[in-house]
PDB file of N, CA and C in Angstrom:
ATOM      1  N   UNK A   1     103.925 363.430 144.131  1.00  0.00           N
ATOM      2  CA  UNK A   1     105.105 362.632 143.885  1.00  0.00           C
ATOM      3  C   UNK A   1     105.081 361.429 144.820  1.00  0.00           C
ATOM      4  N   UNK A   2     104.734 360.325 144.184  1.00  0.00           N
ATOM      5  CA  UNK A   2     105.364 359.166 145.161  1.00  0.00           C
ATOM      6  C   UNK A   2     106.475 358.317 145.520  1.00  0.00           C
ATOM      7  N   UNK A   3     106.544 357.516 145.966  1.00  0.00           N
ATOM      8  CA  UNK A   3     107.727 356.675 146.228  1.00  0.00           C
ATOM      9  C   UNK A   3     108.426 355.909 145.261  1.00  0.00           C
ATOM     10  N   UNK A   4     109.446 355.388 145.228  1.00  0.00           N
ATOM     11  CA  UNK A   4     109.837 353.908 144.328  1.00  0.00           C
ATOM     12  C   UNK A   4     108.763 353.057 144.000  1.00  0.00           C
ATOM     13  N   UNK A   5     108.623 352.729 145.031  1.00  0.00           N
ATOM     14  CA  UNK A   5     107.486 351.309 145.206  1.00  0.00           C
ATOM     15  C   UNK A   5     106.499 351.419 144.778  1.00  0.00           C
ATOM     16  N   UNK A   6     105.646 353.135 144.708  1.00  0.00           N
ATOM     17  CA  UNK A   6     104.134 353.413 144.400  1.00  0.00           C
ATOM     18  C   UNK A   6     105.103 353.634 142.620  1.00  0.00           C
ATOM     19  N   UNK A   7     105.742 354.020 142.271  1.00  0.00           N
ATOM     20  CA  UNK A   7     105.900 354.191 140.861  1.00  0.00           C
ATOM     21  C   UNK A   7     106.164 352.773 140.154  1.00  0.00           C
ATOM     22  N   UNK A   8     106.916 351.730 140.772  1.00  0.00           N
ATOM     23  CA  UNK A   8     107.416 350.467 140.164  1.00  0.00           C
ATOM     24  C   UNK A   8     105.884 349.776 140.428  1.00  0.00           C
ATOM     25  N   UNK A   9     104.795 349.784 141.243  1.00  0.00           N
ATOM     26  CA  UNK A   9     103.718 349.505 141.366  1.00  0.00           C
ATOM     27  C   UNK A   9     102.385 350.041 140.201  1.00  0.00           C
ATOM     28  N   UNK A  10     102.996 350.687 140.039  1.00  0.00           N
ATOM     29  CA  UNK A  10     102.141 351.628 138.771  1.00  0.00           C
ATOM     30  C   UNK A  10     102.603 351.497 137.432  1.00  0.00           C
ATOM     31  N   UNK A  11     103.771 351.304 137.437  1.00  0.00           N
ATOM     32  CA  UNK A  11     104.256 351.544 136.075  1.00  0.00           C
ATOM     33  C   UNK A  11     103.714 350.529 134.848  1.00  0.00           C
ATOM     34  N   UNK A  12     103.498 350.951 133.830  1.00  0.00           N
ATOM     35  CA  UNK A  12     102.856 350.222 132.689  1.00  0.00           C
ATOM     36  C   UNK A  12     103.576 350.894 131.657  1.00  0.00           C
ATOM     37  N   UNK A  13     104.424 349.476 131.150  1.00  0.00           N
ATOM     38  CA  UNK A  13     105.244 350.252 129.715  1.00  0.00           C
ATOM     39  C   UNK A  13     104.568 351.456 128.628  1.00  0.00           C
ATOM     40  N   UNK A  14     105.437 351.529 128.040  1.00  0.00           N
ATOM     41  CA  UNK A  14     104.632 352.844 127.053  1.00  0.00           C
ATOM     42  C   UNK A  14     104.465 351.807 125.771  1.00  0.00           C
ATOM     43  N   UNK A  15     105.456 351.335 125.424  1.00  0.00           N
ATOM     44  CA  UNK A  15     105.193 350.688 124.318  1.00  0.00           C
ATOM     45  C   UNK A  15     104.749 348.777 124.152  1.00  0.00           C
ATOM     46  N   UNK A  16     103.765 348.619 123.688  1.00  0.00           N
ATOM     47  CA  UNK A  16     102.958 347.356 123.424  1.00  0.00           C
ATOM     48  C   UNK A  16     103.835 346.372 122.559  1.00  0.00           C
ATOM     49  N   UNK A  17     104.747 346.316 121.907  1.00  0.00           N
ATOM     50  CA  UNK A  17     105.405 345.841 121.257  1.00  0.00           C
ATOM     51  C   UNK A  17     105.802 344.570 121.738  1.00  0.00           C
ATOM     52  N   UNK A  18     105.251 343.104 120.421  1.00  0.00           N
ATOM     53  CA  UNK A  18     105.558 342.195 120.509  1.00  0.00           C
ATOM     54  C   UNK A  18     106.343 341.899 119.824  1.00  0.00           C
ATOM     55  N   UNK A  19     107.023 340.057 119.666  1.00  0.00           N
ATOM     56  CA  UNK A  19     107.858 339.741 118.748  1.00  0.00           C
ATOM     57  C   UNK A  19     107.053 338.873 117.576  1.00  0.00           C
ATOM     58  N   UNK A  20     107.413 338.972 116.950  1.00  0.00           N
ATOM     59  CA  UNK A  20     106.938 337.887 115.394  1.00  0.00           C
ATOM     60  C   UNK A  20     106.703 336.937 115.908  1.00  0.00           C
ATOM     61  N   UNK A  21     107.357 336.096 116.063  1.00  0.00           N
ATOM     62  CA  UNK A  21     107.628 334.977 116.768  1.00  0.00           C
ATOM     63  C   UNK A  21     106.445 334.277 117.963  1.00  0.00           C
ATOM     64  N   UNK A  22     105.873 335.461 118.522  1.00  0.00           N
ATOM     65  CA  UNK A  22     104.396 335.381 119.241  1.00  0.00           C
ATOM     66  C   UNK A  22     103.091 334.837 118.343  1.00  0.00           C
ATOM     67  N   UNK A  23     103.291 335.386 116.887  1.00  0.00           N
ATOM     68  CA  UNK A  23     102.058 334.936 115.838  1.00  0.00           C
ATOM     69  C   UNK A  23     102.232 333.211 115.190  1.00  0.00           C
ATOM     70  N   UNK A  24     100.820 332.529 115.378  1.00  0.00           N
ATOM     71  CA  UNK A  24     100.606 331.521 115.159  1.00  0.00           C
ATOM     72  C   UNK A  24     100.978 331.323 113.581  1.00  0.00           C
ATOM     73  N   UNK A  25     100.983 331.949 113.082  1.00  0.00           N
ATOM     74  CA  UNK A  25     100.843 332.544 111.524  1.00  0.00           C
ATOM     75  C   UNK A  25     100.866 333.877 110.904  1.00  0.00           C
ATOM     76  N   UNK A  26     102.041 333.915 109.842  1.00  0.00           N
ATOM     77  CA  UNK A  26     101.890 335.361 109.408  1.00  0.00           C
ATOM     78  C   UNK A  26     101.742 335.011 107.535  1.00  0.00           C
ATOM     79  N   UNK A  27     101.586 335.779 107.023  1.00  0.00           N
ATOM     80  CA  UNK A  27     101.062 336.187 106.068  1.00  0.00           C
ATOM     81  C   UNK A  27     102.347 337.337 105.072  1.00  0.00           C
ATOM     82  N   UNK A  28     102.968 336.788 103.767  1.00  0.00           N
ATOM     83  CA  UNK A  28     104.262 337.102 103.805  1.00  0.00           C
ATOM     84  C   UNK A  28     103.424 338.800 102.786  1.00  0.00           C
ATOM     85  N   UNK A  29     102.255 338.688 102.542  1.00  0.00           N
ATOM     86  CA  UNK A  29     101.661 340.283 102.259  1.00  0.00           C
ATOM     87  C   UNK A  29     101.370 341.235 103.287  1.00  0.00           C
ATOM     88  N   UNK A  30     101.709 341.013 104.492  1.00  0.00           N
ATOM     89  CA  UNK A  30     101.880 342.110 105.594  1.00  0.00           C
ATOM     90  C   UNK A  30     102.383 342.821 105.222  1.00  0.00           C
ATOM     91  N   UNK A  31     102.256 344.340 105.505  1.00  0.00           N
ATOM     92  CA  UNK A  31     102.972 345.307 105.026  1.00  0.00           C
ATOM     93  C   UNK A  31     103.810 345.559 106.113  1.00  0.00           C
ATOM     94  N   UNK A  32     105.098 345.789 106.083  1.00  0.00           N
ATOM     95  CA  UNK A  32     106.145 345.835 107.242  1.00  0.00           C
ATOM     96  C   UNK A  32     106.407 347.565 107.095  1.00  0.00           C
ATOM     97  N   UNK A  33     106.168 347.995 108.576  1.00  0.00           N
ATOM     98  CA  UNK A  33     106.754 349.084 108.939  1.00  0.00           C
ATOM     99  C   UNK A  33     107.150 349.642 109.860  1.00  0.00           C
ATOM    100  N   UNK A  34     108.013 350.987 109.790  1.00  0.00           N
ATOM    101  CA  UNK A  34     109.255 351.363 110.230  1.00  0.00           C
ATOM    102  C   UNK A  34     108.892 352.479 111.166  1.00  0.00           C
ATOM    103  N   UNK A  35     109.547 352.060 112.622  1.00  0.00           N
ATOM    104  CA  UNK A  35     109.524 352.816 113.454  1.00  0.00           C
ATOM    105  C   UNK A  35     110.696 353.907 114.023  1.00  0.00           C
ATOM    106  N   UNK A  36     110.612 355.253 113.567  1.00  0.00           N
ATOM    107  CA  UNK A  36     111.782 355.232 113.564  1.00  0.00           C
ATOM    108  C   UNK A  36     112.132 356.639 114.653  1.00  0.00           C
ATOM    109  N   UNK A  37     110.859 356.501 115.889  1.00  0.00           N
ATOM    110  CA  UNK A  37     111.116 357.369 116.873  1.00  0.00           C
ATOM    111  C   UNK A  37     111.293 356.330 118.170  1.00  0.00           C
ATOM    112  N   UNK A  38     111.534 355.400 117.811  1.00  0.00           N
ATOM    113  CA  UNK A  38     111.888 354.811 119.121  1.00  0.00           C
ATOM    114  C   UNK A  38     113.492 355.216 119.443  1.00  0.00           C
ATOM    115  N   UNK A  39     113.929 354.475 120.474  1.00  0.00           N
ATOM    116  CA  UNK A  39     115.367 354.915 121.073  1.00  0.00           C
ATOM    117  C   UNK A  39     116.470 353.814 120.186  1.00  0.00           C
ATOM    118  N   UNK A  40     115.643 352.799 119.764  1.00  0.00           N
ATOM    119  CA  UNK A  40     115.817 351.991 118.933  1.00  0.00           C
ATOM    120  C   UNK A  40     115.515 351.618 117.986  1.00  0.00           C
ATOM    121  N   UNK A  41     115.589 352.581 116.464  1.00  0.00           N
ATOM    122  CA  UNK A  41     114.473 352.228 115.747  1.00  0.00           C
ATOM    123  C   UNK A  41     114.254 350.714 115.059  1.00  0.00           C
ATOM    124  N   UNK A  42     113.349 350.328 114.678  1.00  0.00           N
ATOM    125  CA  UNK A  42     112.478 348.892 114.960  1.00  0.00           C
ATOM    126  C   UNK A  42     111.848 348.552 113.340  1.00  0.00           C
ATOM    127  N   UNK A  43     111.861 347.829 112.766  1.00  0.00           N
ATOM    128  CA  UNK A  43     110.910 347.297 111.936  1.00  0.00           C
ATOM    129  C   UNK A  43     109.442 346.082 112.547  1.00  0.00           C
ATOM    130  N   UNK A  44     108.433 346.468 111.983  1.00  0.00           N
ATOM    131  CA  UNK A  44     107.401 345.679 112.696  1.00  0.00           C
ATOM    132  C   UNK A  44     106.282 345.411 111.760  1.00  0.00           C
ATOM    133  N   UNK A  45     105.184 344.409 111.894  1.00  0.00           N
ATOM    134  CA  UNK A  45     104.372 344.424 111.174  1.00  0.00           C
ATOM    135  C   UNK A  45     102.859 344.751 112.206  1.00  0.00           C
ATOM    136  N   UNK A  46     101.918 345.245 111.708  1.00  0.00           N
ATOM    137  CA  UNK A  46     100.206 345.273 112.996  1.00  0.00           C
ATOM    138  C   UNK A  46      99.631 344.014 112.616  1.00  0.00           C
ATOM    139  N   UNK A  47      98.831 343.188 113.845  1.00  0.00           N
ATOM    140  CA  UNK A  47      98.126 342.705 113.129  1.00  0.00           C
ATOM    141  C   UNK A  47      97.180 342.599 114.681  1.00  0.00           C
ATOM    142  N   UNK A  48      95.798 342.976 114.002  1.00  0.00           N
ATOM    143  CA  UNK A  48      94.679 343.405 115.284  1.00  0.00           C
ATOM    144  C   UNK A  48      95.194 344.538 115.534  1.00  0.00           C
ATOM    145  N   UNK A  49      95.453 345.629 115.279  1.00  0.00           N
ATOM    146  CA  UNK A  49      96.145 346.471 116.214  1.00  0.00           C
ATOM    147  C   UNK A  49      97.071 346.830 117.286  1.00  0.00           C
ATOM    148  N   UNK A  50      98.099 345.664 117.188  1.00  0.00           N
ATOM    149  CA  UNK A  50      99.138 344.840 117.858  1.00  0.00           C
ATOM    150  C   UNK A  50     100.799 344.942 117.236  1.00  0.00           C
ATOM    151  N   UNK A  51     101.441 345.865 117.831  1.00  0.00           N
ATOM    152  CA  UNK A  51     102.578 346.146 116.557  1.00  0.00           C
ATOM    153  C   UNK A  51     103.216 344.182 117.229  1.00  0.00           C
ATOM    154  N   UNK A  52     103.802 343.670 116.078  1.00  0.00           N
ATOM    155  CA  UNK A  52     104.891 342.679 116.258  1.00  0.00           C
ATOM    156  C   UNK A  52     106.220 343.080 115.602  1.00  0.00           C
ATOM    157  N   UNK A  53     107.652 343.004 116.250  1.00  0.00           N
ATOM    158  CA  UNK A  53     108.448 343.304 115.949  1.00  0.00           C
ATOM    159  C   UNK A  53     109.107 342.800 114.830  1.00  0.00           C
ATOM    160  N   UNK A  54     109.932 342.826 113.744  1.00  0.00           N
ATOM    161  CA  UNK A  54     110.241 342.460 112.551  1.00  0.00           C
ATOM    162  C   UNK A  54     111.735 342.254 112.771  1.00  0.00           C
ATOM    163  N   UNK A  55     111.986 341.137 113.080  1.00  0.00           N
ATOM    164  CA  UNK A  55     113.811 341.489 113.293  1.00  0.00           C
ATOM    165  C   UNK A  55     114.574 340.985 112.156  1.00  0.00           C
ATOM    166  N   UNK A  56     115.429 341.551 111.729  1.00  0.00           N
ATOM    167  CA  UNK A  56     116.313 342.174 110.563  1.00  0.00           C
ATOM    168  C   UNK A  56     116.503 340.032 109.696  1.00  0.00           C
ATOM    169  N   UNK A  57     116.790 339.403 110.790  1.00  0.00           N
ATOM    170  CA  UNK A  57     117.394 338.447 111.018  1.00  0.00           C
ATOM    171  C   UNK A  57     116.683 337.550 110.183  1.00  0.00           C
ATOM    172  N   UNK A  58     114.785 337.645 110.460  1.00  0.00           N
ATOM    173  CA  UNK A  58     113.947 337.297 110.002  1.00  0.00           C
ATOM    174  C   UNK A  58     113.274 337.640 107.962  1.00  0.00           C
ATOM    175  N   UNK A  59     114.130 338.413 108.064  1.00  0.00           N
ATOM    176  CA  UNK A  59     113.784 339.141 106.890  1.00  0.00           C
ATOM    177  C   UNK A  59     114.441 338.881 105.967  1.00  0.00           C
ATOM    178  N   UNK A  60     116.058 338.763 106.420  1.00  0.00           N
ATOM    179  CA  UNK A  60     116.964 337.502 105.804  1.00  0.00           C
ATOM    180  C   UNK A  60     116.431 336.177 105.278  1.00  0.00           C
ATOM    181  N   UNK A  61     116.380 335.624 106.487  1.00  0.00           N
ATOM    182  CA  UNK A  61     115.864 334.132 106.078  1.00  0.00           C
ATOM    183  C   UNK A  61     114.742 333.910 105.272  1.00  0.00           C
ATOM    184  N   UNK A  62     113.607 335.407 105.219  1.00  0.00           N
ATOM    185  CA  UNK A  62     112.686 335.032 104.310  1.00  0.00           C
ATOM    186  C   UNK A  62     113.128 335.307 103.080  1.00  0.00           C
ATOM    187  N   UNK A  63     113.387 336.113 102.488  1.00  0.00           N
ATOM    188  CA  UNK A  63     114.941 336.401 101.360  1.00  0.00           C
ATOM    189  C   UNK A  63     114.758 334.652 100.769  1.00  0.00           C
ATOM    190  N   UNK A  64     116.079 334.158 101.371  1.00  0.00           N
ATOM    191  CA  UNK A  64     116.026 333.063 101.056  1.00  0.00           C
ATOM    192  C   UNK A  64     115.058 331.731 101.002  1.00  0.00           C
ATOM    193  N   UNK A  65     114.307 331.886 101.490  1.00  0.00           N
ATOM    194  CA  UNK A  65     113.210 330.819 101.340  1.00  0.00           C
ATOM    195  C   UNK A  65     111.864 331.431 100.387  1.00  0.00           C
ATOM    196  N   UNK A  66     112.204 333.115  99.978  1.00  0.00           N
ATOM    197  CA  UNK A  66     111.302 332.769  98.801  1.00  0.00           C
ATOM    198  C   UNK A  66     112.125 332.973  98.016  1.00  0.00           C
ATOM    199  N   UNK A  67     113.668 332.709  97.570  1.00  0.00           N
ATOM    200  CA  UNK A  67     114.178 332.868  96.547  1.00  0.00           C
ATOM    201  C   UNK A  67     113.918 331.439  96.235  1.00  0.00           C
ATOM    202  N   UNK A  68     114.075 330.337  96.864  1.00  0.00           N
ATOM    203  CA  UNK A  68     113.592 329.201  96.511  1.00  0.00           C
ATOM    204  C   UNK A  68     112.510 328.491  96.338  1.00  0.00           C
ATOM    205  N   UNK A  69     111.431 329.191  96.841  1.00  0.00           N
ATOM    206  CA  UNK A  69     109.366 328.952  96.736  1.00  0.00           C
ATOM    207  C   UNK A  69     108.629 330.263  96.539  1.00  0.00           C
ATOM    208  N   UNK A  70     109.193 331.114  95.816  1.00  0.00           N
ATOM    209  CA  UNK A  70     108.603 332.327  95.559  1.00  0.00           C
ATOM    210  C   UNK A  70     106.862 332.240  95.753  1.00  0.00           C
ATOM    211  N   UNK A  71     106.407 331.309  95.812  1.00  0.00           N
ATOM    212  CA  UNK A  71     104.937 331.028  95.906  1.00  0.00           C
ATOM    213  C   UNK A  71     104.653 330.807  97.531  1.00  0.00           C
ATOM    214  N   UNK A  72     105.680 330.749  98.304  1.00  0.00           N
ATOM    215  CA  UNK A  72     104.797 330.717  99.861  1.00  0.00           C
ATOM    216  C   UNK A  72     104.002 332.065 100.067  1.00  0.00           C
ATOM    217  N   UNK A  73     103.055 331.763 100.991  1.00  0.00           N
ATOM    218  CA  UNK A  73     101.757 332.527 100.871  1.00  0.00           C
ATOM    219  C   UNK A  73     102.424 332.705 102.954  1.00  0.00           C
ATOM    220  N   UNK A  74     102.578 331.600 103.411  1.00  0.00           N
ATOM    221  CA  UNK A  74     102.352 331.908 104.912  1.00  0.00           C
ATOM    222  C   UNK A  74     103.588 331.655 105.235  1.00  0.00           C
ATOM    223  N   UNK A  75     103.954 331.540 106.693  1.00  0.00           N
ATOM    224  CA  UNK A  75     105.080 331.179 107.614  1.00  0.00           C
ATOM    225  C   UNK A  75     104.740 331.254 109.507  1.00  0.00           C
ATOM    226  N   UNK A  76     105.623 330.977 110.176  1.00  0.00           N
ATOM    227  CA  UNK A  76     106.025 331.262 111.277  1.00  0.00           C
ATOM    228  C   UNK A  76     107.208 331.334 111.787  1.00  0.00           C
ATOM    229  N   UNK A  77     107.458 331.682 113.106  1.00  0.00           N
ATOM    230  CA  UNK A  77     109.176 332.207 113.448  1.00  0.00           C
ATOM    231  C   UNK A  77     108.877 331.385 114.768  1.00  0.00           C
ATOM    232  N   UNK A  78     110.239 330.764 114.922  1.00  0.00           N
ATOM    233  CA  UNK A  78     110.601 330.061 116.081  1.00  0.00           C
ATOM    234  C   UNK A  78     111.799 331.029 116.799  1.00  0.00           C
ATOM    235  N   UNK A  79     111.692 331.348 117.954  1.00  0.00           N
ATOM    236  CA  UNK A  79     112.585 332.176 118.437  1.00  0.00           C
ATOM    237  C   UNK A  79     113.344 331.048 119.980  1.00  0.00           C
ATOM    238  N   UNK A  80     114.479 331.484 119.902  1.00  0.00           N
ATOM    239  CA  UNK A  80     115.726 330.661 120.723  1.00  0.00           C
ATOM    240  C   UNK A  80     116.246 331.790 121.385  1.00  0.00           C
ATOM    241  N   UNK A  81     116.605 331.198 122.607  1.00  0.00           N
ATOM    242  CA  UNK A  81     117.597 332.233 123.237  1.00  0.00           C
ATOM    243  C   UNK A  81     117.338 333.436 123.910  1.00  0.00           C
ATOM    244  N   UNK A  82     118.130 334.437 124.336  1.00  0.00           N
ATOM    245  CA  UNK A  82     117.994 335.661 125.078  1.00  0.00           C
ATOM    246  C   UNK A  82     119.042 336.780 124.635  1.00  0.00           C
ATOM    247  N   UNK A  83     118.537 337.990 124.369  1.00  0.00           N
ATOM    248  CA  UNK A  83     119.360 338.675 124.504  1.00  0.00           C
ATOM    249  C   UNK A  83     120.382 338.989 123.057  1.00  0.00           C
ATOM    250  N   UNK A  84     121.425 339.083 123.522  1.00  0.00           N
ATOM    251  CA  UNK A  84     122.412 338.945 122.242  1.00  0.00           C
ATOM    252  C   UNK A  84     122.550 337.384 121.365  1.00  0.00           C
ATOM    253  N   UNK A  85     121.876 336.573 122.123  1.00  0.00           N
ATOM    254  CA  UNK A  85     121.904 335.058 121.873  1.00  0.00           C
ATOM    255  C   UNK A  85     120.685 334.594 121.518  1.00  0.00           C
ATOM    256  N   UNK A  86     119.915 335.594 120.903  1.00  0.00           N
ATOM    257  CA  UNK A  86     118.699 335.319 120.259  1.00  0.00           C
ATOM    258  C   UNK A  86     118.973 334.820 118.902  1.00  0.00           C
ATOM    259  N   UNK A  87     118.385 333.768 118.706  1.00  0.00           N
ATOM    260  CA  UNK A  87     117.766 333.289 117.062  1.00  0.00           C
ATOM    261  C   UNK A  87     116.232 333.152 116.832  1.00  0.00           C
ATOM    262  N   UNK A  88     116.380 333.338 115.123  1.00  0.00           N
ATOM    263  CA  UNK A  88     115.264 332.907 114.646  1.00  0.00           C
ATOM    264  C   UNK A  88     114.987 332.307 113.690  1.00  0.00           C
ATOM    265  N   UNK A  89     114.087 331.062 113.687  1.00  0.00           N
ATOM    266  CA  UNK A  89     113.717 330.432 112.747  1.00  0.00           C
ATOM    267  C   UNK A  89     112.938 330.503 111.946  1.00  0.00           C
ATOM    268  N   UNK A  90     112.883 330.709 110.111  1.00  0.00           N
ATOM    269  CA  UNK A  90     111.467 331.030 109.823  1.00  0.00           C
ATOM    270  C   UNK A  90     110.928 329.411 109.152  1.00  0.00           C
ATOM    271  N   UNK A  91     110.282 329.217 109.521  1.00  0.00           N
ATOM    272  CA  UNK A  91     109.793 327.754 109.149  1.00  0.00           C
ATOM    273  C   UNK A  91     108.000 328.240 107.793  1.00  0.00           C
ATOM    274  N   UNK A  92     108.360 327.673 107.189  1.00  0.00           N
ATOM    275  CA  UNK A  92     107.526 328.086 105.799  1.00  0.00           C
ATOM    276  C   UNK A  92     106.167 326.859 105.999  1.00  0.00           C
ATOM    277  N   UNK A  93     104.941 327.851 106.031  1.00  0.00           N
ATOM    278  CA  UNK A  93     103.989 326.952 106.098  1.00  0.00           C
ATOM    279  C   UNK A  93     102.819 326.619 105.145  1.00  0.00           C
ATOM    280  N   UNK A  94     102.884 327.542 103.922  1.00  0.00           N
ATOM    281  CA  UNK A  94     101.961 326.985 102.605  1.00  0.00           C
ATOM    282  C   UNK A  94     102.912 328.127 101.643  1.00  0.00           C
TER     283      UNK A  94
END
């Protein structure tokens, strides 16, 4: 058993989990899936073997931007803010 310091010195999250918003480009045929043993369960997509997080918010806005270009193939997410004051942008790229 060690100390505070040797455990906060050691510690390495359990979970790898990024945000969308990290990818240069996504691909709207990702298959999105559902995590649903976290403490929070999560929607996410892999890509490399890399979960990225899927936030609800994002999934909306794509909704609407292929109800109007049902033919986009790609996108990216611009993310704002912190916290409860997070946004996201999905900006449509072919």
């Amino acid at each position: 058993m060690g100390t505070i310091k040797d455990e906060a010195k050691n510690y390495e999250p359990k979970s790898s989990v990024k945000n969308i918003s990290e990818l240069e480009i996504v691909d709207v045929l990702n298959a999105v899936l559902d995590e649903e043993d976290a403490e929070f369960p999560y929607k996410y997509i892999e890509d490399k073997g890399v979960r990225y997080k899927m936030p609800i918010s994002v999934l909306m806005n794509l909704k609407a931007i292929l109800a109007a270009n049902p033919n986009m193939k790609t996108f990216k997410v611009s993310k704002s803010g912190k916290g409860m004051d997070t946004r996201y942008v999905v900006i449509p790229l072919s």
